[in-house]
Each structure stands twice: as structure tokens, then as C-alpha cells.
Protein backbone atom coordinates (compact mmCIF):
# COMPACT_ATOMS: atom_id res chain seq x y z
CA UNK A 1 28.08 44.54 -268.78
CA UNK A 2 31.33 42.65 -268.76
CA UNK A 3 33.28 46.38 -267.75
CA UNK A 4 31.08 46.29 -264.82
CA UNK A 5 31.08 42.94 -263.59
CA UNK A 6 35.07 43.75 -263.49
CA UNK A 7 35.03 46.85 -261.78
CA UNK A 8 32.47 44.91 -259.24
CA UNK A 9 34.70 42.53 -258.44
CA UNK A 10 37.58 44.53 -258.10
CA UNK A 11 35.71 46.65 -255.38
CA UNK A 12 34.90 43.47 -253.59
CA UNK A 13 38.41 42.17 -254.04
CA UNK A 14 39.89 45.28 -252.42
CA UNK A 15 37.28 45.81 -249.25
CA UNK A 16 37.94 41.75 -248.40
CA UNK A 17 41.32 42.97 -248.74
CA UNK A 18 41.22 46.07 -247.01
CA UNK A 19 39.18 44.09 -244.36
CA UNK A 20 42.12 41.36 -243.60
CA UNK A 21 44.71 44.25 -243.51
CA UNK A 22 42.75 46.13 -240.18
CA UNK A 23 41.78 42.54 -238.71
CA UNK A 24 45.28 42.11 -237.35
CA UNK A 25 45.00 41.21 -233.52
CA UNK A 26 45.55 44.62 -231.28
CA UNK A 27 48.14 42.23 -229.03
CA UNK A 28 50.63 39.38 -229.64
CA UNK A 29 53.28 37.50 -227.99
CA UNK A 30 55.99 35.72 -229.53
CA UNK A 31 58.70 33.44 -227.70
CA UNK A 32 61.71 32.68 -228.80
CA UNK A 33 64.36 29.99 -226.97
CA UNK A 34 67.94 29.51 -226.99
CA UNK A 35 69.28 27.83 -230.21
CA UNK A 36 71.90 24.36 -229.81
CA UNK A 37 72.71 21.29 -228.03
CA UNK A 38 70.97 20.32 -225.19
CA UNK A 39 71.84 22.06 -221.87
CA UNK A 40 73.97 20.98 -219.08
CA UNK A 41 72.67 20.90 -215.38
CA UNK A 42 73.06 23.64 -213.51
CA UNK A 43 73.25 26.14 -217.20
CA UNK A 44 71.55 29.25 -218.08
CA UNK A 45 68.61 28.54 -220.60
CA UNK A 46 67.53 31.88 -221.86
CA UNK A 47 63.33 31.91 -223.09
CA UNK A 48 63.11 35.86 -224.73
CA UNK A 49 59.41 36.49 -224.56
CA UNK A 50 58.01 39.71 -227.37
CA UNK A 51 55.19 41.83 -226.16
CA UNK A 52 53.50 43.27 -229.00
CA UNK A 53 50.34 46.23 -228.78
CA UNK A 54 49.25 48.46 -231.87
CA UNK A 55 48.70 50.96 -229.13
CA UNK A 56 50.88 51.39 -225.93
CA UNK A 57 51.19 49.12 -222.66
CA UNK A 58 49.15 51.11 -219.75
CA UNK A 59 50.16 48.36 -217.23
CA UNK A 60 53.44 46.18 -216.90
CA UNK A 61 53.14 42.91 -218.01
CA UNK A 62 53.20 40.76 -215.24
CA UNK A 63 54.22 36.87 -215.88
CA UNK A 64 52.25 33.43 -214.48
CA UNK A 65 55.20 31.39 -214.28
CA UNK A 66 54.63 28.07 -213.58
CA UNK A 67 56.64 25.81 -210.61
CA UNK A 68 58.78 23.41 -212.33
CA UNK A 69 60.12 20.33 -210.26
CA UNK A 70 63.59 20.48 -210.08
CA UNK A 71 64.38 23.30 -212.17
CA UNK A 72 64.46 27.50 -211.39
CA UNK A 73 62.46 29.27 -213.88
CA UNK A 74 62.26 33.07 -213.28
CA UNK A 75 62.18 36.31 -214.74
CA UNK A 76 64.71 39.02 -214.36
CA UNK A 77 63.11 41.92 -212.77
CA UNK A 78 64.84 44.03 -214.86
CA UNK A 79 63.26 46.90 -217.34
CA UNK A 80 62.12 45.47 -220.94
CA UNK A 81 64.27 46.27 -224.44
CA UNK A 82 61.19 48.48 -225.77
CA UNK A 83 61.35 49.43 -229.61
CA UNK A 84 58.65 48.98 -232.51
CA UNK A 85 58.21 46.81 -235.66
CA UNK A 86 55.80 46.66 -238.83
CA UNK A 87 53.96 43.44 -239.27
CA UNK A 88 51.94 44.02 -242.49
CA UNK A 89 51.98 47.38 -242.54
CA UNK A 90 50.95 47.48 -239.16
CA UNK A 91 53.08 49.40 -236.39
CA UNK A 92 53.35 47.51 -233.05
CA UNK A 93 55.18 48.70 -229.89
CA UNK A 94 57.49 46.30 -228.79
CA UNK A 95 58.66 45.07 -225.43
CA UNK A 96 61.50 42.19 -225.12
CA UNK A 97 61.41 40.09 -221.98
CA UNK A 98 64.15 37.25 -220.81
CA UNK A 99 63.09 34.13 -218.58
CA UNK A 100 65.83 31.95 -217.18
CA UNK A 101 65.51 28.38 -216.99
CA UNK A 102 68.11 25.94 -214.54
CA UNK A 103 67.59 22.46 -214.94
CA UNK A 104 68.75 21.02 -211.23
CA UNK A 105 69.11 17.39 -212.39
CA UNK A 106 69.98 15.84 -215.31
CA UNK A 107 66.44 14.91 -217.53
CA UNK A 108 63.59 16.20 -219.41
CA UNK A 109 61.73 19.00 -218.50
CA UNK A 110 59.07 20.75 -220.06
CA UNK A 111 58.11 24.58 -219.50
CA UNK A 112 54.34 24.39 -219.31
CA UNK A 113 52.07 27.20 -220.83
CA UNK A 114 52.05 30.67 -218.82
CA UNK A 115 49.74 33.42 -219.26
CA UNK A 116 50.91 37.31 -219.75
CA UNK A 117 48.89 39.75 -218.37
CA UNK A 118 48.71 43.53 -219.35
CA UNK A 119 46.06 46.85 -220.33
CA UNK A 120 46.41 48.51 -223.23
CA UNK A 121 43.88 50.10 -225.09
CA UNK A 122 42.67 48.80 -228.60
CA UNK A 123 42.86 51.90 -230.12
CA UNK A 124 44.74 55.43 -229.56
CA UNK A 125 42.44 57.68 -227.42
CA UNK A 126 40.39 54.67 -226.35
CA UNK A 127 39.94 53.42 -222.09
CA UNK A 128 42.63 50.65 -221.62
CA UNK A 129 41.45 46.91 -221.60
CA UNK A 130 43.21 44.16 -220.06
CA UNK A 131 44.42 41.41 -222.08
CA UNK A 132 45.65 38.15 -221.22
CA UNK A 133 48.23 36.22 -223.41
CA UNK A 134 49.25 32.54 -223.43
CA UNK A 135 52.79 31.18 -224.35
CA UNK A 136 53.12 27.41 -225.69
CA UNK A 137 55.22 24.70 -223.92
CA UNK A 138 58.66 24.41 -224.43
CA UNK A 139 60.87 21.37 -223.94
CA UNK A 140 64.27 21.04 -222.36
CA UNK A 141 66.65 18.08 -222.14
CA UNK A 142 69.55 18.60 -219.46
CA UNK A 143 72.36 16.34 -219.25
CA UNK A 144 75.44 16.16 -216.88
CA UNK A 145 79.02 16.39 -218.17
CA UNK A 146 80.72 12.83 -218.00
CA UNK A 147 83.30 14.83 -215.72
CA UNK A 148 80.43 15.64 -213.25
CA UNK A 149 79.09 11.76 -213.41
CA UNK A 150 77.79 10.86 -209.59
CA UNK A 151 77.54 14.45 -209.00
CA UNK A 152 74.11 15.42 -207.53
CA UNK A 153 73.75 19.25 -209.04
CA UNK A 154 76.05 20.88 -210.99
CA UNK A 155 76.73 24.97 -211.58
CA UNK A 156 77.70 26.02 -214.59
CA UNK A 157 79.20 29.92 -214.84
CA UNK A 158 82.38 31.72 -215.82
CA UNK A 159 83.22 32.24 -212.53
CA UNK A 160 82.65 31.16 -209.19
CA UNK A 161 84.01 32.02 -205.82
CA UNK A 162 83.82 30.96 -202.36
CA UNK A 163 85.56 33.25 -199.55
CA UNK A 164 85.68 32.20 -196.02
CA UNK A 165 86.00 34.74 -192.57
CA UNK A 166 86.10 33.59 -189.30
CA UNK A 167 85.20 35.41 -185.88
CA UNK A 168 87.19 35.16 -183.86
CA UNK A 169 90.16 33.32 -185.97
CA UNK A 170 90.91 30.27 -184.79
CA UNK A 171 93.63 29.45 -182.52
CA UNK A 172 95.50 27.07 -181.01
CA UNK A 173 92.97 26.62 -177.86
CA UNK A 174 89.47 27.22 -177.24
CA UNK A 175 87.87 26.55 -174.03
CA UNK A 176 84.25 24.98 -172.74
CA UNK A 177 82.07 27.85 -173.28
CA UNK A 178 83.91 30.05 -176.06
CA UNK A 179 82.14 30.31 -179.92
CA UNK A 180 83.20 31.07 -182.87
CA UNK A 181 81.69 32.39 -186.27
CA UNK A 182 82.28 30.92 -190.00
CA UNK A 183 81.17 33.30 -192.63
CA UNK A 184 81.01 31.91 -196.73
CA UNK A 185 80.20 34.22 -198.95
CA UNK A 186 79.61 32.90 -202.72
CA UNK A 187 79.20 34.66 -205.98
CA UNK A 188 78.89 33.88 -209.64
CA UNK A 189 78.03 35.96 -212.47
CA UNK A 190 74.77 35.51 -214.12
CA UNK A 191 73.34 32.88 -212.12
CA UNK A 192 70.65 33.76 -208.85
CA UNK A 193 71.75 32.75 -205.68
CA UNK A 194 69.21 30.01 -205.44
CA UNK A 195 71.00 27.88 -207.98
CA UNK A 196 74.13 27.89 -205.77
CA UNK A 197 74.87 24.47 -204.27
CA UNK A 198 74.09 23.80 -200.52
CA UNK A 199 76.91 24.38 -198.25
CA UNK A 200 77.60 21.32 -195.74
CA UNK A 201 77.22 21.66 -192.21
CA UNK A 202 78.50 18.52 -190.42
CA UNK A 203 76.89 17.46 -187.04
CA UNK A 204 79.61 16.83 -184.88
CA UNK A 205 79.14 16.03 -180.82
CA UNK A 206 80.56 18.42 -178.49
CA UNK A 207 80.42 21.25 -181.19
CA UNK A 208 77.33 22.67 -181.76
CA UNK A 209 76.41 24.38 -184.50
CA UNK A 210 73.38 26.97 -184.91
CA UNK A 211 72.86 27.66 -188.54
CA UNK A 212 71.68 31.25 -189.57
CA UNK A 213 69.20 31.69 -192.26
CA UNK A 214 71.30 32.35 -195.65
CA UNK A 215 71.58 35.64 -196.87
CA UNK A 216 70.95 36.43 -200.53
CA UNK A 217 71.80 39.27 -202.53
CA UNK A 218 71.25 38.82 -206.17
CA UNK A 219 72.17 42.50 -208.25
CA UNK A 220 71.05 43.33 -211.64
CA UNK A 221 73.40 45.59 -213.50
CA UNK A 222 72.78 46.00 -217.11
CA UNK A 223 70.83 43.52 -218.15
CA UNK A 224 74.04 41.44 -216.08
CA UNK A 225 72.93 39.39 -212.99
CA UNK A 226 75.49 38.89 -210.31
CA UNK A 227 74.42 36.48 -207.76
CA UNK A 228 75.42 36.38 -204.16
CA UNK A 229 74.88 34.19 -200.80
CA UNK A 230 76.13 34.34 -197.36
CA UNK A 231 75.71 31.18 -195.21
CA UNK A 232 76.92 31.61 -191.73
CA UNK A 233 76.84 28.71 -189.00
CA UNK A 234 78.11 29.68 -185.07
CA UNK A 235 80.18 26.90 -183.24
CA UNK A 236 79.75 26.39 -179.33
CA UNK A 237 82.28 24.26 -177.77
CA UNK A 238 80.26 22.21 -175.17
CA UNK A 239 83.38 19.34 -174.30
CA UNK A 240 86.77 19.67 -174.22
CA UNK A 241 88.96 17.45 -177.08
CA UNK A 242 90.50 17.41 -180.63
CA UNK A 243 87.73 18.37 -183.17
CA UNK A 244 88.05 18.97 -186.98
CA UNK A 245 85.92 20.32 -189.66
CA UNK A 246 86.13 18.59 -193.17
CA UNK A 247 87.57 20.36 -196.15
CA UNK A 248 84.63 21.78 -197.86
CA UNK A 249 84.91 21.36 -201.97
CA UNK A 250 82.66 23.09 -204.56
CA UNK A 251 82.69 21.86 -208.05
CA UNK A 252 81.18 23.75 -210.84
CA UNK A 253 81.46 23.54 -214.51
CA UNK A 254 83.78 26.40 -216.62
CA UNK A 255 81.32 27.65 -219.85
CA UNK A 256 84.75 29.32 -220.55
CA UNK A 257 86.87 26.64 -220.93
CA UNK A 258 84.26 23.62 -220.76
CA UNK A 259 85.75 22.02 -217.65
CA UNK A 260 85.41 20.76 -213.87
CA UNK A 261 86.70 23.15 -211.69
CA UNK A 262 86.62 22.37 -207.87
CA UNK A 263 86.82 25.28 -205.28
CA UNK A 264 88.20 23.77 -201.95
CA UNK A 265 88.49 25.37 -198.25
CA UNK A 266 90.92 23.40 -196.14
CA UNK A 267 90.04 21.41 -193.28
CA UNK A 268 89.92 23.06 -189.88
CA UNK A 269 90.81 21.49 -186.48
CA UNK A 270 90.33 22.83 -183.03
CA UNK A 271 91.64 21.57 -179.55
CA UNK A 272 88.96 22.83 -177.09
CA UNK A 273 90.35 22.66 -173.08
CA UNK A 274 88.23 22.62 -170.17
CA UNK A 275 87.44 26.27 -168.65
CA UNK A 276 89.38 27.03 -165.15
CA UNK A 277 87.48 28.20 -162.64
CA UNK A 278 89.51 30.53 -159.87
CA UNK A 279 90.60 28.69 -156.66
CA UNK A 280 91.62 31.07 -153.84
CA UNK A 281 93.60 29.78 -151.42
CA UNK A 282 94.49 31.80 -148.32
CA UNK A 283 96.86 31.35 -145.74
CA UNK A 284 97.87 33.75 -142.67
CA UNK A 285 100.18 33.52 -139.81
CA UNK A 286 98.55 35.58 -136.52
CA UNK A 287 100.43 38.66 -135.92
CA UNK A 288 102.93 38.78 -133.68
CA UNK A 289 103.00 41.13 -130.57
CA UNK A 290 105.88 43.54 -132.60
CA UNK A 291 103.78 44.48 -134.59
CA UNK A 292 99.59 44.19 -133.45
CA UNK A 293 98.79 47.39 -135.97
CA UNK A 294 100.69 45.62 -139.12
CA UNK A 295 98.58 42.39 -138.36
CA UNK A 296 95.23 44.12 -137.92
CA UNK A 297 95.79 45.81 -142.22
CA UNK A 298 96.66 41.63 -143.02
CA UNK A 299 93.11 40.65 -141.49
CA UNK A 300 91.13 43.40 -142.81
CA UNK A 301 93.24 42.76 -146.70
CA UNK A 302 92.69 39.50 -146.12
CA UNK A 303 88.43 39.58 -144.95
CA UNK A 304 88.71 42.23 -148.24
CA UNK A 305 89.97 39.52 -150.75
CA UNK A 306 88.29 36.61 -149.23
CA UNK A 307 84.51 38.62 -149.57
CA UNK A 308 85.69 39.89 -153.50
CA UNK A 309 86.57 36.20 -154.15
CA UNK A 310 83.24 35.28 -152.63
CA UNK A 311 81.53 37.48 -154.54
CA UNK A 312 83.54 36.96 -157.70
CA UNK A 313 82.84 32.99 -157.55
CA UNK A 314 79.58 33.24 -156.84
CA UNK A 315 78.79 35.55 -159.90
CA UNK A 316 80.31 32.77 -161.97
CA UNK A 317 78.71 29.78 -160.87
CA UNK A 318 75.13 32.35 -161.02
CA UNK A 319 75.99 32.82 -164.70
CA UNK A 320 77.33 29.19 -165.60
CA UNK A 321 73.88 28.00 -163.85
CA UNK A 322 72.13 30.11 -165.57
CA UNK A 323 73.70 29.41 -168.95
CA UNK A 324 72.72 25.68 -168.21
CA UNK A 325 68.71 26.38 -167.93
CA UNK A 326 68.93 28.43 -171.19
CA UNK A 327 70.86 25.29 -172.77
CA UNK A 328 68.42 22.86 -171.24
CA UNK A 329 65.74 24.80 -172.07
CA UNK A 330 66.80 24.96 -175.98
CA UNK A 331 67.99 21.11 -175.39
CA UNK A 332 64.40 20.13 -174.25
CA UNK A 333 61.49 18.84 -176.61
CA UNK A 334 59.60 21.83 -175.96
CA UNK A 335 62.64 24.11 -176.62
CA UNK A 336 63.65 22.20 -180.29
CA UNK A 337 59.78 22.31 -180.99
CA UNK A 338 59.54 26.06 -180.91
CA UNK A 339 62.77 26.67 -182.95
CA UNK A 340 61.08 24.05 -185.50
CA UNK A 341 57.84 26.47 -185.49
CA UNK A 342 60.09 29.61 -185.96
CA UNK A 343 61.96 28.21 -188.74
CA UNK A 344 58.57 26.93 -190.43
CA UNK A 345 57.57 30.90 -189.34
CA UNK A 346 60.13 32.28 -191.83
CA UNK A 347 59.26 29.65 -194.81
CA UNK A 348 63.35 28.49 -194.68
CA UNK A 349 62.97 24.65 -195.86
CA UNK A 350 66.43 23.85 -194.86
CA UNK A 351 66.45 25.19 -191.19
CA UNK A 352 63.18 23.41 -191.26
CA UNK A 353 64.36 20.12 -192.05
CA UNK A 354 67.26 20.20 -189.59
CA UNK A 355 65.13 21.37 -186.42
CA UNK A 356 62.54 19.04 -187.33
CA UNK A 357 65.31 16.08 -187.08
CA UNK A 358 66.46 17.60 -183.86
CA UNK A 359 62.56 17.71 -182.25
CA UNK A 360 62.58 14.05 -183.10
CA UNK A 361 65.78 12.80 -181.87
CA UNK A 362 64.46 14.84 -178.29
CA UNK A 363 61.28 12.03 -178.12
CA UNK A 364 61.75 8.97 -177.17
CA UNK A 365 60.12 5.58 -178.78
CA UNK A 366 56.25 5.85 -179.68
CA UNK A 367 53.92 3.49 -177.93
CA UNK A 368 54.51 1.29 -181.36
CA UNK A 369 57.97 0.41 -180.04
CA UNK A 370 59.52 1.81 -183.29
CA UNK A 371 61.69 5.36 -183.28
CA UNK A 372 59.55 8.32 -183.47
CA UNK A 373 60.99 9.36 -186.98
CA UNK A 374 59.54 6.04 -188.46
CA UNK A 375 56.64 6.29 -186.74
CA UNK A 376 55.81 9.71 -188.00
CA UNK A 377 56.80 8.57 -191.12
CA UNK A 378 53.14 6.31 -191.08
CA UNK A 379 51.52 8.69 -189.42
CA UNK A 380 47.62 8.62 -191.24
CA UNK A 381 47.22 12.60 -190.43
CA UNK A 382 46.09 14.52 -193.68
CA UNK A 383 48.48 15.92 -195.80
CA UNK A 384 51.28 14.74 -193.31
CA UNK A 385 53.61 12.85 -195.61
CA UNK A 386 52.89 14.49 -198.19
CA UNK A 387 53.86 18.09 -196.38
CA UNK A 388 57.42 15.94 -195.19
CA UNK A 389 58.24 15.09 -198.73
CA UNK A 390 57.18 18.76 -200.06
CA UNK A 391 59.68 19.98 -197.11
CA UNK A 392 62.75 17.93 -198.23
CA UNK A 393 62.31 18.60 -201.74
CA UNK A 394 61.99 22.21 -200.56
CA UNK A 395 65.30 21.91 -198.45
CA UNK A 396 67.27 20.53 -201.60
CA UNK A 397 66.12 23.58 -204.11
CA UNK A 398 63.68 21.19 -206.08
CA UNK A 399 60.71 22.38 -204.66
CA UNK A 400 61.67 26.85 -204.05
CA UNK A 401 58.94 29.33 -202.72
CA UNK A 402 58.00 26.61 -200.34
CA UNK A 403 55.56 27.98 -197.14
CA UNK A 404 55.67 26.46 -193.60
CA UNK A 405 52.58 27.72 -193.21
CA UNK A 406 50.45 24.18 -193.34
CA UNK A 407 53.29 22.19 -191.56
CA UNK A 408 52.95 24.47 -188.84
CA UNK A 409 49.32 23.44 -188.82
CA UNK A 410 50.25 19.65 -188.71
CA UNK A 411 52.94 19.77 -186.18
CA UNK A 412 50.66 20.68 -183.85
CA UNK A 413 48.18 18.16 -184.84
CA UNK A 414 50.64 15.86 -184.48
CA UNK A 415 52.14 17.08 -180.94
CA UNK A 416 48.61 17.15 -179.62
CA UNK A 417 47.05 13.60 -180.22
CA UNK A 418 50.65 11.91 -179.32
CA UNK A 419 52.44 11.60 -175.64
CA UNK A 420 56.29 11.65 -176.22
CA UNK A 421 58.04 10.83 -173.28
CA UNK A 422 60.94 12.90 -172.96
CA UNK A 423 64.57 11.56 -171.98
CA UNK A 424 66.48 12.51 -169.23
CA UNK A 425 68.59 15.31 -170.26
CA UNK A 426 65.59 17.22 -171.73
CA UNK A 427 63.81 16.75 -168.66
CA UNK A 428 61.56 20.28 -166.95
CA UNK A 429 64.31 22.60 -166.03
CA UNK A 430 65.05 22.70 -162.16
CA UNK A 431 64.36 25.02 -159.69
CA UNK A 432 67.09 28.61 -159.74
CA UNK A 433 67.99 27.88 -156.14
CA UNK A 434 67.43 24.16 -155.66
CA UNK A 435 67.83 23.20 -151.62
């Protein structure tokens, strides 16, 4: 009896084992984060996230990444490392996945949980079944260099440049009327373009400037990102004077070498002179009786010039009159209101924020006797504030993937139920031909 009571429990023994062996789970994900000290603003955190299936992946894997305050967290779009490994004498295929974290500000952050979604099927020859996969939370401490102290954002890379191309170049003289182009293009390796600091666009009066919606061009290569923008900003020259631009300076933080560099672009000045319109003055003496045929071609040159000048001058004051209305027109509430919409239109927080302040500088005081901006600032409209405040985080990077699409929707809320009165210059445009 005792042989058998062995050999029983040696059967049971083996199917409980045999059991736990095949009882793996079909999927798993593991995460893995970057090893050291804590990170600087502005670095490259690297999260590697392993997809594991005993079968094969009939779907990409597509990541719920949370929105983190004040940080980028993304995913490269870039194809997985795919391989396999034995876990307990179970095979697994094996896909390898890198998430980036930038901490914007010096602090604390944590990486929330994210769910992975993919199909695969539980078993080889089997209809695919979608899975869903959670990660755990990961915390991150970011701290600024003391170099970097007062700094507001900081990028860290092993290189960084800033090039700079005007249209037309400048030169000594501009006059009332003429525009020029500035062009920056930056570039780093390994970091996206939306880490890149913001470029500074000084307001200065007499030379507008009409900002352009940034261009970004971020290129995977290898598993290598290299990240590019291109911020252009066109410069009218409305009065005549002495005008300079500041020097522009762009610090970032070596990896390399572990120190502030600053990239700098040199101030720029320009004289703009007011345009010269053509003056025709005429003078003719009557012909004399030697010669009545000569004095008859002088009349007929001279009717000739005098209806070309005519027509000449009158072409140019058209188009200068013309050019007025537009600039009235784009000067008026209505006008900055509609570029505020467009720019709300294409979701760009930072052309949003600066066409919203010029809409409100084109009112003039609310019937509370305070400026318009404060005003607004109170207003009880749903969601108002709290749609400002999501828009100027949006405008400084802290808040990215931002949508104009409700703030369009309480702008004209706003418009409607209030009665700005507009000031003088922004007044309805006047007639073509007034008289």
C-alpha cells in the first residue's frame, strides 16, 4: 500500500506541476526605465516598453499615453526590435518599444499608468483576440543645472544649431511700404521639435510683424531622431526711423561635455525712409513763329507725358488707397477677430495667444470702466478662464495637442452678449471713392 500511495502522489505532484507550467499568461508587458541620477530639464528619459505573445501580434500595438503637465511624453513611430525569449520553457515573441520622456521644468513628475492595446491569438491556428495591457507608474525627478539657475526651460542635446536667412537681405535703407522675411531654422539630434525653446518675436511700433505658423520636421533614421523647426516672422515697415531687433540667444545644455552653451544671432538694425512719390513738373515756352511745326511735336510730347504722368500717379495713389482699406480692415476689431478664429482654426496655441492680445487691445474699456483684458479676465462664461489658462499653458509647450476648437465656441459667446466700442483708427472702412 505504501508503493502506491507514492506513485499516487507523484502523479498528482507532476499534473499540479504540469498544470502551472501551461498556465503561463498568453501576453505580458514588461517596462524597463533609464538607470542613474535624476534627469536634467529639457533631457531625454528613455521608458523601453517589452511586448510579449506565445503566439504572434495580428495588430500593432498601439499606446494610451497619458498628457503630462509640463513634460513631452511620446513614442517614436518607429518599427519595434522584434526577437523571442523562453520564460519557463515557454517561447514568447518579442517586440521592444522606446517612450521618451522631457521634463519642461525643473520638479517631480510622475508617468501615470497607460494601457497597450493589441490582437493576437491565444493559440497557433486560433481567431485573434484583442488584449489590453497596463503599465505601472513611473516617477521622475528633473532638476536644472546650477549654470541654467533663472532659466525658464532648458535643452539638453549634443548638438544644437540655429541658422538664420533673410529675404531680401537687409540693407542700408528700407522705405514705408517695403517687407522683409526672417527665416530660423533649428535642429538637434535626438530631441522632437516640440521640445525646442520658443523663439522671441518682439513687438515693436512701426514694424509689424506677422508670424507664420512654425514648421516642423522631425526625421527618424535608425532608431536616430533628428529634430527640426522653421519659425518665420515677415516685417512691414509702416513709419519711417531707426529700428533694431535684439540679439536673439539660445542656451542649451552640452550632454557631451556637461556645459552651458549659448547660441547667439546678432542684433539687427534698420533705417526705414519715407517712400517718394513722383512730382512732375512741366514747363514750356510757346513756340516761336520760326519754327510753328517744331512747337506743335513740344505740345503734343508734352499733352503725351503730362496724360502718362496722370495716369501713372493716379495708379499709385489707387493702389496706396487701396493698400490702406486692406490694412484697416486687418487693423479693425472685426479684422483681428477673424485672424484670432483662424489661428484657433488650425489648433496653433501660440498664434492664438498673440491674436487674441491684439483683438483686445482693438476694444476699448468695458462698461465696468476697467480694460477689456481684465474684464475678460472675470468674465462668469463657462469654461472661459479656464479655456484662457489651458491656451497659455498651450502657447508655452506645457499643455501640447491643445484644440481651439471650444475657444472658438466661447469667443463668440463672448463677442455676442458684449458691445465693444471700437477706437478711431479701427473705425468701418470708408467709402473707395469718397466725395
Amino acid at each position: 500500500m505504501t508503493a502506491w500511495k507514492v506513485l499516487f502522489a507523484y502523479c498528482c505532484v507532476s499534473f499540479l506541476l504540469l498544470t502551472v507550467a501551461h498556465s503561463a499568461e498568453p501576453v505580458l508587458l514588461r517596462m524597463k526605465a533609464d538607470a542613474g541620477d535624476r534627469l536634467l530639464v529639457g533631457q531625454r528619459f528613455v521608458i523601453t516598453v517589452d511586448l510579449l505573445t506565445k503566439t504572434t501580434f495580428a495588430s500593432a500595438p498601439a499606446f494610451d499615453l497619458p498628457t503630462i503637465p509640463g513634460a513631452v511624453f511620446m513614442k517614436l513611430n518607429d518599427r519595434p526590435v522584434v526577437g523571442n525569449e523562453t520564460i519557463e520553457q515557454d517561447t514568447y515573441t518579442l517586440q521592444t518599444h522606446e517612450l521618451w520622456f522631457f521634463a519642461l521644468h525643473s520638479g517631480e513628475f510622475t508617468i501615470p499608468q497607460f494601457a497597450v492595446r493589441f490582437a493576437s491569438p491565444k493559440d497557433f491556428g486560433q481567431p485573434p483576440v484583442d488584449f489590453q495591457l497596463s503599465s505601472k507608474p513611473v516617477s521622475v525627478v528633473a532638476r536644472m543645472p546650477p549654470e541654467a539657475k533663472g532659466l525658464p526651460t532648458l535643452l539638453c542635446a549634443t548638438d544644437f544649431r540655429v541658422t538664420e536667412h533673410w529675404q531680401p537681405q537687409p540693407r542700408p535703407e528700407f522705405r514705408v511700404g517695403d517687407s522683409l522675411t526672417r527665416t530660423l531654422t533649428l535642429s538637434a539630434s535626438n530631441v522632437p521639435a516640440m521640445v525646442f525653446p520658443i523663439v522671441p518675436q518682439p513687438q515693436i511700433v512701426g514694424l509689424k510683424a506677422y508670424l507664420y505658423s512654425p514648421v516642423v520636421n522631425d526625421r527618424l533614421e535608425r532608431g536616430d531622431l533628428y529634430g527640426k523647426r522653421v519659425d518665420s516672422v515677415t516685417y512691414v515697415c509702416e513709419q519711417a526711423g531707426d529700428y533694431s531687433l535684439p540679439e536673439l540667444v539660445f542656451p542649451w545644455w552640452n550632454t557631451d561635455t556637461g556645459r552651458l552653451e549659448k547660441v547667439r544671432l546678432p542684433a539687427v538694425t534698420l533705417r526705414v525712409v519715407p517712400s517718394q512719390k513722383p512730382s512732375v513738373v512741366a514747363s514750356a515756352s510757346p513756340p516761336g513763329p520760326a519754327s510753328a511745326t517744331l512747337g506743335w511735336s513740344w505740345a503734343v510730347a508734352l499733352a503725351g507725358a503730362l496724360l502718362l504722368a496722370s495716369g501713372w500717379y493716379y495708379r499709385t495713389s489707387f493702389r496706396d488707397h487701396w493698400k490702406q482699406l486692406i490694412q484697416r480692415r486687418r487693423d479693425s476689431e472685426a479684422g483681428r477677430f477673424a485672424d484670432l478664429l483662424q489661428a484657433c482654426r488650425l489648433n496653433n496655441p501660440r498664434d492664438s495667444v498673440q491674436r487674441l492680445y491684439r483683438w483686445l487691445d482693438a476694444c476699448d474699456s468695458s462698461p465696468t470702466g476697467i480694460s477689456v483684458a481684465e474684464d475678460l479676465v472675470c468674465d462668469n462664461t463657462p469654461g472661459w478662464r479656464q479655456q484662457i489658462e489651458l491656451l497659455e499653458s498651450s502657447a508655452v509647450g506645457l499643455q501640447p495637442g491643445w484644440s481651439g476648437t471650444d475657444l472658438i465656441r466661447l469667443l463668440h459667446a463672448v463677442r455676442d452678449h458684449r458691445h465693444f466700442s471700437i477706437r478711431s483708427q479701427t473705425a468701418a472702412i470708408p467709402p473707395l471713392n469718397p466725395g
